[in-house]
Protein backbone atom coordinates (compact mmCIF):
# COMPACT_ATOMS: atom_id res chain seq x y z
CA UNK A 1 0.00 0.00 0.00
CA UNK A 2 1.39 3.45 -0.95
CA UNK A 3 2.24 5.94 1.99
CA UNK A 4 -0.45 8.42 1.15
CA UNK A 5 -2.94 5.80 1.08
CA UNK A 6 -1.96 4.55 4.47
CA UNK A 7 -1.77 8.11 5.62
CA UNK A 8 -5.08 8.76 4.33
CA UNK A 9 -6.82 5.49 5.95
CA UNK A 10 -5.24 6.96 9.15
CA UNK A 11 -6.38 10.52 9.05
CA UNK A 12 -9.99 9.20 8.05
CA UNK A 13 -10.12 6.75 10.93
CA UNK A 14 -9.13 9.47 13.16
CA UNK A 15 -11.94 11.92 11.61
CA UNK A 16 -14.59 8.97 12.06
CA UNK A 17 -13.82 8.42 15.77
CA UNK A 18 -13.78 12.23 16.49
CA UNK A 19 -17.00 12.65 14.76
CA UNK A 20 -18.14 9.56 17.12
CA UNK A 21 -16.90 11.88 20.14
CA UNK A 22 -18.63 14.64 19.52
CA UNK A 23 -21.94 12.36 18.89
CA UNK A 24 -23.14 13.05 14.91
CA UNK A 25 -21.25 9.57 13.72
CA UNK A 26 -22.63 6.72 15.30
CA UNK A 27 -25.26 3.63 14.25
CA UNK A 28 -25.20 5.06 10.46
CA UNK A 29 -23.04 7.47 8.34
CA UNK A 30 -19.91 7.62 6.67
CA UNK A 31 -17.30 9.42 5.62
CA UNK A 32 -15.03 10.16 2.61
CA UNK A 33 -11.78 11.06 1.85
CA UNK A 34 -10.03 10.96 -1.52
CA UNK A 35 -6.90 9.03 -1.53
CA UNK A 36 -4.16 11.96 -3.17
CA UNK A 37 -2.83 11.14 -6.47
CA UNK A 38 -5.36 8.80 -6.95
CA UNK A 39 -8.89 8.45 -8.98
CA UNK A 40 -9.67 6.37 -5.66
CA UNK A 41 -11.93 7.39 -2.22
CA UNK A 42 -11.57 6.15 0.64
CA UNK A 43 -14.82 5.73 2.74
CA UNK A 44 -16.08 4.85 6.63
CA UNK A 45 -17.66 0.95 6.68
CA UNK A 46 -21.09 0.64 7.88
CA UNK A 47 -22.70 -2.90 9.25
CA UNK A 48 -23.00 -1.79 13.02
CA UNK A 49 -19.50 -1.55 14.06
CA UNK A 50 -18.19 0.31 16.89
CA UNK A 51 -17.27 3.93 15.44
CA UNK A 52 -15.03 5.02 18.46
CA UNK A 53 -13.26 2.00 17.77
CA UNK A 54 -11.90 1.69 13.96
CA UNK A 55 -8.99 1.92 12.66
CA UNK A 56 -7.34 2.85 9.46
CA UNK A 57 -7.06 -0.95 8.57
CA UNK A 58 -10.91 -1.10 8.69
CA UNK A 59 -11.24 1.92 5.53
CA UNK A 60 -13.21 0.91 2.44
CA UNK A 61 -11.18 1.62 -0.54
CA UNK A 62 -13.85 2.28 -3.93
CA UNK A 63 -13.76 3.93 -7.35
CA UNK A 64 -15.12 6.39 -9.00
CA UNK A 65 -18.10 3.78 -9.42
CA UNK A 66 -18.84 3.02 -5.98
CA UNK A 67 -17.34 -0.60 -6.50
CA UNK A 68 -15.35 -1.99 -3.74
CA UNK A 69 -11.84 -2.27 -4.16
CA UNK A 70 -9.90 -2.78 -1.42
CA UNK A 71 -10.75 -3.26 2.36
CA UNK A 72 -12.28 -5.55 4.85
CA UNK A 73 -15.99 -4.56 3.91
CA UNK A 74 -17.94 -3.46 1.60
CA UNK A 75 -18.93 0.20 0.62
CA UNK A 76 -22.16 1.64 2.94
CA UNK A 77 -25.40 1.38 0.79
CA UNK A 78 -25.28 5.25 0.26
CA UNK A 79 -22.02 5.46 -1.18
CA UNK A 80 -23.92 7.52 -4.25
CA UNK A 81 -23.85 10.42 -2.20
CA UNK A 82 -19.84 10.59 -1.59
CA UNK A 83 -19.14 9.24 -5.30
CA UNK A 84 -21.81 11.97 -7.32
CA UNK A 85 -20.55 14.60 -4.87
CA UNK A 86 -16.49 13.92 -5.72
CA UNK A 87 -17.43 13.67 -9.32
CA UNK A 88 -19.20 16.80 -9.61
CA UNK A 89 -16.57 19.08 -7.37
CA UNK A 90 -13.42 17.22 -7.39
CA UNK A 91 -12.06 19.99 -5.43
CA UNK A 92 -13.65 18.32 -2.11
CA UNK A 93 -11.26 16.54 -0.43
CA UNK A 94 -13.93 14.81 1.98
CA UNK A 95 -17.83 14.07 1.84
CA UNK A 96 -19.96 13.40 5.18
CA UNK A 97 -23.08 12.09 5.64
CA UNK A 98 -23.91 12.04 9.20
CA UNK A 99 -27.28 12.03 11.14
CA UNK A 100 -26.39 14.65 13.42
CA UNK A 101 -29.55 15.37 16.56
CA UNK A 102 -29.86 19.13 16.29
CA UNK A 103 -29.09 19.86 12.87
CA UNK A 104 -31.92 16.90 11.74
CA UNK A 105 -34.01 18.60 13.60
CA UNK A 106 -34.05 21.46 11.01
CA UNK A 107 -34.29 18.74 8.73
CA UNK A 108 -38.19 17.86 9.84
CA UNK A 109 -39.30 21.05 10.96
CA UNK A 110 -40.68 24.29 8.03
CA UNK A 111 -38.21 26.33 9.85
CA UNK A 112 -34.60 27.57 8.11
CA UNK A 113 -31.75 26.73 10.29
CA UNK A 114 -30.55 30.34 10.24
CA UNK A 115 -26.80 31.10 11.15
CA UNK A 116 -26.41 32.29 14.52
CA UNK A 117 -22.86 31.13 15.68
CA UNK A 118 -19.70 33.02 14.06
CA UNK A 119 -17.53 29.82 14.12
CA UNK A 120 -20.73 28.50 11.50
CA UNK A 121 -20.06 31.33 9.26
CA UNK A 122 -18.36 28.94 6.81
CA UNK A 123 -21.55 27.52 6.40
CA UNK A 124 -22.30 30.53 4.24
CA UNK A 125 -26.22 31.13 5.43
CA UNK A 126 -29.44 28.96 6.34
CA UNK A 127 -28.39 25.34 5.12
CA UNK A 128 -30.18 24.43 1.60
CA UNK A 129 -32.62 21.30 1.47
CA UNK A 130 -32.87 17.60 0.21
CA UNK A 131 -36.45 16.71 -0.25
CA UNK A 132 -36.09 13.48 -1.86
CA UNK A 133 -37.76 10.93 0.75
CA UNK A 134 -35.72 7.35 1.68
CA UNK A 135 -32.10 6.76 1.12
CA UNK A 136 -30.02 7.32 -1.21
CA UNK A 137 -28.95 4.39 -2.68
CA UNK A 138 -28.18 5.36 -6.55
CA UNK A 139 -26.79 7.41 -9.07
CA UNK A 140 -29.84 9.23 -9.75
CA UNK A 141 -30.49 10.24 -5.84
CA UNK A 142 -26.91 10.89 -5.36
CA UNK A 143 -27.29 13.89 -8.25
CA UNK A 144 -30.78 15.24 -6.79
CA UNK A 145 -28.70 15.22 -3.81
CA UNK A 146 -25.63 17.49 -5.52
CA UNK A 147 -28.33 19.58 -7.11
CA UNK A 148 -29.65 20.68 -3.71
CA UNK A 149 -26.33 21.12 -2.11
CA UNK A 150 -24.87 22.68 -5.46
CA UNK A 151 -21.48 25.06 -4.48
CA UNK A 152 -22.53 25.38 -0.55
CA UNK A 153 -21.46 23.60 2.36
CA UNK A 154 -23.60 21.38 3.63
CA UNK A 155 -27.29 20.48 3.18
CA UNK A 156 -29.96 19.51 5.16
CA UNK A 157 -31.66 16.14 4.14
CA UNK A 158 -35.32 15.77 4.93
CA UNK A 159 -36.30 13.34 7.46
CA UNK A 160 -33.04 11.66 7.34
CA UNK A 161 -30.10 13.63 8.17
CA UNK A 162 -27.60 16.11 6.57
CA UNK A 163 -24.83 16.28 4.27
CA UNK A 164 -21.52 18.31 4.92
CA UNK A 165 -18.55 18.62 2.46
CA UNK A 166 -15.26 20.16 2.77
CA UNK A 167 -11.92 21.71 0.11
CA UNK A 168 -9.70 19.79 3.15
CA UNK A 169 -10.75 16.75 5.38
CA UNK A 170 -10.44 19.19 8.21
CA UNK A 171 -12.52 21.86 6.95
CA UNK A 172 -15.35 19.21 6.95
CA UNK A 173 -14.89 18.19 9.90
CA UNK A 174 -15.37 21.69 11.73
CA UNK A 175 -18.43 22.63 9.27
CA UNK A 176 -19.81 18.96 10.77
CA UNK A 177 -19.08 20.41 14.53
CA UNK A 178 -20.22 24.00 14.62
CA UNK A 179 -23.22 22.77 12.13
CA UNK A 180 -24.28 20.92 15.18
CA UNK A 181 -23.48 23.61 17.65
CA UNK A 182 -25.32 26.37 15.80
CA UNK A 183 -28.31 24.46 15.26
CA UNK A 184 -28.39 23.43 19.25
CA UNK A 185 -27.90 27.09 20.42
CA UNK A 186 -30.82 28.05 17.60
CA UNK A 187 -33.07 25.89 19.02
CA UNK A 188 -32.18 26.89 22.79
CA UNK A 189 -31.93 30.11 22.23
CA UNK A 190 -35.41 30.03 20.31
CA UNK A 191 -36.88 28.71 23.74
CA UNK A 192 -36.07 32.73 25.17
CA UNK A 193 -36.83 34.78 22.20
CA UNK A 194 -35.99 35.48 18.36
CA UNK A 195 -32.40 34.43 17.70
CA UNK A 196 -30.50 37.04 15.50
CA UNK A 197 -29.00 35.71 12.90
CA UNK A 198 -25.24 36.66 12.28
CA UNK A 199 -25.32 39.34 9.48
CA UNK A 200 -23.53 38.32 6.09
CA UNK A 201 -20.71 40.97 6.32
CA UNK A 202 -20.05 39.52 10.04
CA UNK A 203 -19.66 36.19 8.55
CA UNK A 204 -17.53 37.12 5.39
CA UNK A 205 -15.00 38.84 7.59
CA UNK A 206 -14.98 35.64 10.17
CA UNK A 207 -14.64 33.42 7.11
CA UNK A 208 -11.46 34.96 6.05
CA UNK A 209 -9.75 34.61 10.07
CA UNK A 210 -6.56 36.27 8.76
CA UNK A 211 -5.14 32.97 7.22
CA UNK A 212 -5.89 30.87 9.37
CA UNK A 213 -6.17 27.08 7.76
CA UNK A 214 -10.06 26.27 7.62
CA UNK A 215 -10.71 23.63 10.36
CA UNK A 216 -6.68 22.70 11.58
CA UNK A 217 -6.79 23.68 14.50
CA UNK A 218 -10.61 22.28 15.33
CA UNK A 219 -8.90 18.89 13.97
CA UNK A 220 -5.84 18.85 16.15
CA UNK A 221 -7.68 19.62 18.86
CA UNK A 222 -9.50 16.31 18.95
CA UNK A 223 -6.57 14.77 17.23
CA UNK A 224 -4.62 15.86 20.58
CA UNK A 225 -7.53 14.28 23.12
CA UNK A 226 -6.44 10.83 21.70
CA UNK A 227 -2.33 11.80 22.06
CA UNK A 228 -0.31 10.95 24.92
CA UNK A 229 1.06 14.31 26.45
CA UNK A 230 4.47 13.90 24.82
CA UNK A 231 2.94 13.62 21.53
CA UNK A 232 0.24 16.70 21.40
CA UNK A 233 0.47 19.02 18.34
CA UNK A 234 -0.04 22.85 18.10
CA UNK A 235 -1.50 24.53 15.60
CA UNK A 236 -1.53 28.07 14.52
CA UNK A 237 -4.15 30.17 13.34
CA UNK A 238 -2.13 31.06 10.62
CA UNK A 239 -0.96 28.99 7.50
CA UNK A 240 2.25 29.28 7.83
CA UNK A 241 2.86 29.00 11.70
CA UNK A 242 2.51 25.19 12.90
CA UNK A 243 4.25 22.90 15.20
């Protein structure tokens, strides 16, 4: 197995168990990450196993196709969605499907799941909507799917769950986390009055951050809770600052 597929299998594990952590990955989802260099994704297994528990060894390997090609299991029935998505904005590095509490709750409710937390601002304004009913176990869903999410950064999938891409696996992984956040803290703060949501020149400036690498140091952080002390990592909020 080449390095950077190894690497990637261990990076993805890592993102799947972290997801687990925070509580949006657990019975059902998956993940995505494409291997670099390579027409190939990597993807989370399904079949009931133990999220906080796998490993990079346990990483589905598929094409472009959805067919399985390497690995101990078999690709999760909804591998449309992660294959579709890829296809139609190979600049994704990584594809989520989770079924995340709060934010599904904006999934089954006629009620736009407004931005109200600045670290959500990369979620660029209320999260679009997938309509389609059931899962989404072809080609055909898999584009309705990409049609609703089109350029944005997540969407919302009725009844079901959501949807969350990101340019890095890291950037995905901290839409997936403050997606979460900002739809609990809409809810609870909807219990005391009208939320206000953040206005779109407050969230273009926080988007920017000065630099900073979209989701690194949200990643390390978790990355760092698994680490012996010896072995944590700091990250800067700038680019070119790590260690």
């Amino acid at each position: 197995m080449a390095r950077a597929e190894q690497e990637a299998r261990e990076k993805l594990a890592l993102c799947a168990r972290s997801l687990h952590r925070i509580g949006v990955y657990d019975l059902a989802g998956h993940i995505s990450l494409r291997i670099p260099d390579s027409p190939l994704i990597l993807i989370t297994p399904g079949g009931g196993l133990d999220k906080s528990r796998l490993t990079a060894a346990d990483m589905v390997t598929m094409d472009a196709d959805g067919s399985h090609v390497a690995g101990p299991y078999p690709p999760p029935l909804e591998w449309p969605i992660h294959t579709v998505v890829h296809a139609a904005r190979p600049e994704l590095e990584s594809v989520a499907h989770l079924h995340a509490h709060w934010s599904t709750v904006f999934s089954i409710v006629d009620r736009p799941m407004d931005i109200v937390l600045l670290p959500a601002s990369s979620l660029g304004g209320p999260v679009p909507y997938f309509t389609e009913p059931g899962l989404v176990t072809d080609v055909e869903l898999g584009q309705k799917l990409n049609a609703a999410l089109g350029n944005r950064a997540a969407v919302l999938m009725r009844w079901h769950g959501i949807t969350v891409v990101g340019d890095t696996l890291e950037e995905m992984f901290e839409r997936a986390l403050f997606m979460e956040e900002n739809a609990r803290m809409l809810w609870e703060a909807s219990a005391l009055g009208r939320p206000i949501p953040v206005p779109a020149e407050a969230m273009a400036t926080h988007a920017r951050r000065g630099g900073m690498r979209p989701g690194a140091r949200t990643f390390t952080y978790f990355a760092n809770l698994e680490a012996p002390p010896a072995e944590q990592r700091w990250v800067s909020h700038r680019s070119s600052e790590s260690g």
